[in-house]
C-alpha atoms as a PDB file:
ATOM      1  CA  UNK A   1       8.700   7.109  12.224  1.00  0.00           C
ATOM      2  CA  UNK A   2       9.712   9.986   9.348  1.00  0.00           C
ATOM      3  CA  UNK A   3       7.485  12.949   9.458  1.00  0.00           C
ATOM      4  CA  UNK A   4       5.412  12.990   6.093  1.00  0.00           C
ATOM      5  CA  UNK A   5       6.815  15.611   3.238  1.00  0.00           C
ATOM      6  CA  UNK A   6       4.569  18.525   1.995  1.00  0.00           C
ATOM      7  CA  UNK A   7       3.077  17.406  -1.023  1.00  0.00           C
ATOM      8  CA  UNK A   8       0.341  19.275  -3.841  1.00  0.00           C
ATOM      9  CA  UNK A   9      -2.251  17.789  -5.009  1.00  0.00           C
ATOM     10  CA  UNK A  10      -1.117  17.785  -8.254  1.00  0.00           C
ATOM     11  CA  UNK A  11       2.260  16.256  -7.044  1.00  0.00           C
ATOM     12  CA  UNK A  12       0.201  13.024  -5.207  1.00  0.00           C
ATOM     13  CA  UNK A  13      -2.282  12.745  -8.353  1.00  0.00           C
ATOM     14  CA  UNK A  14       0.828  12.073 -10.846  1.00  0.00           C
ATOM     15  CA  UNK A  15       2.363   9.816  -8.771  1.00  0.00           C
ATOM     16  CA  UNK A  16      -0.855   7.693  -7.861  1.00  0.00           C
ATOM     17  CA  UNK A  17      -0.860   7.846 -11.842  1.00  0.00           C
ATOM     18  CA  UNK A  18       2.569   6.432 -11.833  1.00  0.00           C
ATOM     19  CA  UNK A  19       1.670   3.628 -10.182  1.00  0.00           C
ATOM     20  CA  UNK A  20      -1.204   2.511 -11.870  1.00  0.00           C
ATOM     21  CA  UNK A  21      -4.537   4.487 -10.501  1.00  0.00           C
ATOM     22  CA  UNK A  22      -6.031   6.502 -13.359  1.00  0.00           C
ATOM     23  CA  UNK A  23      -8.691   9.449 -13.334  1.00  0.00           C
ATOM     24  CA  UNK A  24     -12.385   8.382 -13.229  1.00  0.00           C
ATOM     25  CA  UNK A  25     -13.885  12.019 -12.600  1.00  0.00           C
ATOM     26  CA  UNK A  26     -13.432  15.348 -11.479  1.00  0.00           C
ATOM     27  CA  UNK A  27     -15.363  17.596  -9.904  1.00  0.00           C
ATOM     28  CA  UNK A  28     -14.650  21.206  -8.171  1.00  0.00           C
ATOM     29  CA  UNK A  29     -11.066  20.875  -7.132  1.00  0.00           C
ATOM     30  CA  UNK A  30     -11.324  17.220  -6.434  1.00  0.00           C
ATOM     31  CA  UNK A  31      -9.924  14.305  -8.084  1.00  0.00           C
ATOM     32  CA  UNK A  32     -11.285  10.987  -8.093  1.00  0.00           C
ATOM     33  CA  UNK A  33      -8.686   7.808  -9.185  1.00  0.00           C
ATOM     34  CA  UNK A  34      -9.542   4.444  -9.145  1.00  0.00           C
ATOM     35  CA  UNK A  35      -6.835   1.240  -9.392  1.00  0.00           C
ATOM     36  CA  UNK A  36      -7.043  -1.810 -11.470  1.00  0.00           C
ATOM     37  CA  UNK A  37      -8.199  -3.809  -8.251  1.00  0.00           C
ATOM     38  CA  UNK A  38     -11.289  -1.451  -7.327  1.00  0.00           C
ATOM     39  CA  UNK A  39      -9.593   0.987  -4.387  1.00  0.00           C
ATOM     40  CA  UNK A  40     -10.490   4.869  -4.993  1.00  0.00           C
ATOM     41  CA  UNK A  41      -8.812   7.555  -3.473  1.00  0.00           C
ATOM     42  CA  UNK A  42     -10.291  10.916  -3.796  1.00  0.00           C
ATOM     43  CA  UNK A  43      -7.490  14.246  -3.812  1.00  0.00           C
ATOM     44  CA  UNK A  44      -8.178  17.592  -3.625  1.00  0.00           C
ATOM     45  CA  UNK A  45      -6.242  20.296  -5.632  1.00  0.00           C
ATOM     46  CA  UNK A  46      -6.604  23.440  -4.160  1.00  0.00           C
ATOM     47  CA  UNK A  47      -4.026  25.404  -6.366  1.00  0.00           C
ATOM     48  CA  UNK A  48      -0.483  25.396  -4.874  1.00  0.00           C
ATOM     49  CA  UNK A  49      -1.739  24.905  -1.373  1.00  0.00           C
ATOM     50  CA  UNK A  50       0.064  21.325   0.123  1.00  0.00           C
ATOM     51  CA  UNK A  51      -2.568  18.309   1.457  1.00  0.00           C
ATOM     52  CA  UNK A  52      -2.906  19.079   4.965  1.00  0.00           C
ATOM     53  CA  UNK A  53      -0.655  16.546   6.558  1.00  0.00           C
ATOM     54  CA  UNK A  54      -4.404  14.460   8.365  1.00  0.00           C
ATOM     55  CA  UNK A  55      -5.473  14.273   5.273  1.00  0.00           C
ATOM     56  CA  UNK A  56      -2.321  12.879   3.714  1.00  0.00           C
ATOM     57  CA  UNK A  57      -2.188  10.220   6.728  1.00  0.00           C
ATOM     58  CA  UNK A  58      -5.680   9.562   5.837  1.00  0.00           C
ATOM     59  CA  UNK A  59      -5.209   8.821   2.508  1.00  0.00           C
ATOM     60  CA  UNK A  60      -2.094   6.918   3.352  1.00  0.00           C
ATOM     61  CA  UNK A  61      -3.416   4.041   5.861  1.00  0.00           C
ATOM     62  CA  UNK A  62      -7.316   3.756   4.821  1.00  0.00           C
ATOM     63  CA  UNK A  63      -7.017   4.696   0.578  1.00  0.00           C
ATOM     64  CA  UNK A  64      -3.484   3.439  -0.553  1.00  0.00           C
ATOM     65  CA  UNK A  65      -4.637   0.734   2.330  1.00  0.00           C
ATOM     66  CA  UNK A  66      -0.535   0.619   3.356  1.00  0.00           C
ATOM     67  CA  UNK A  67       1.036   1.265   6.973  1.00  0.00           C
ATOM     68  CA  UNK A  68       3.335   3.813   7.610  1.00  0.00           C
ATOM     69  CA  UNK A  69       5.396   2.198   9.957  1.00  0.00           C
END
C-alpha cells in the first residue's frame, strides 16, 4: 500500500471542490462540505500546517467512504 502524501487543508478542500462537494459552513479553522448525495466531510485548516496523516486516513475510509487498498 503507498504511504499517503502531505496535504493542507486548503489543498484537500479544493480538490473535494473539484469533485463535486461544496462549502456548507465554516467555523474556526474548520470546513464543513457536503456532496450532492448527502456525505459531509469536515477539514480543518490550520494555516500551512499538513492534515495529520490519522486524520487524513480517517477522512479517507469513513468520509470519502472509499478503501485505500
Amino acid at each position: 500500500m503507498p504511504k499517503l502524501p502531505a496535504i493542507k487543508g486548503r489543498e484537500l478542500v479544493k480538490f473535494l471542490e473539484s469533485i463535486g462537494f461544496s462549502v456548507v459552513r465554516m467555523k474556526g479553522s474548520h470546513v464543513r462540505l457536503r456532496s450532492e448525495d448527502g456525505r459531509v466531510i469536515t477539514v480543518p485548516v490550520h494555516g500551512s500546517k499538513d492534515i495529520p496523516k490519522g486524520l487524513l486516513r480517517k477522512i479517507i475510509r469513513e468520509d470519502f467512504e472509499i478503501s485505500l487498498q
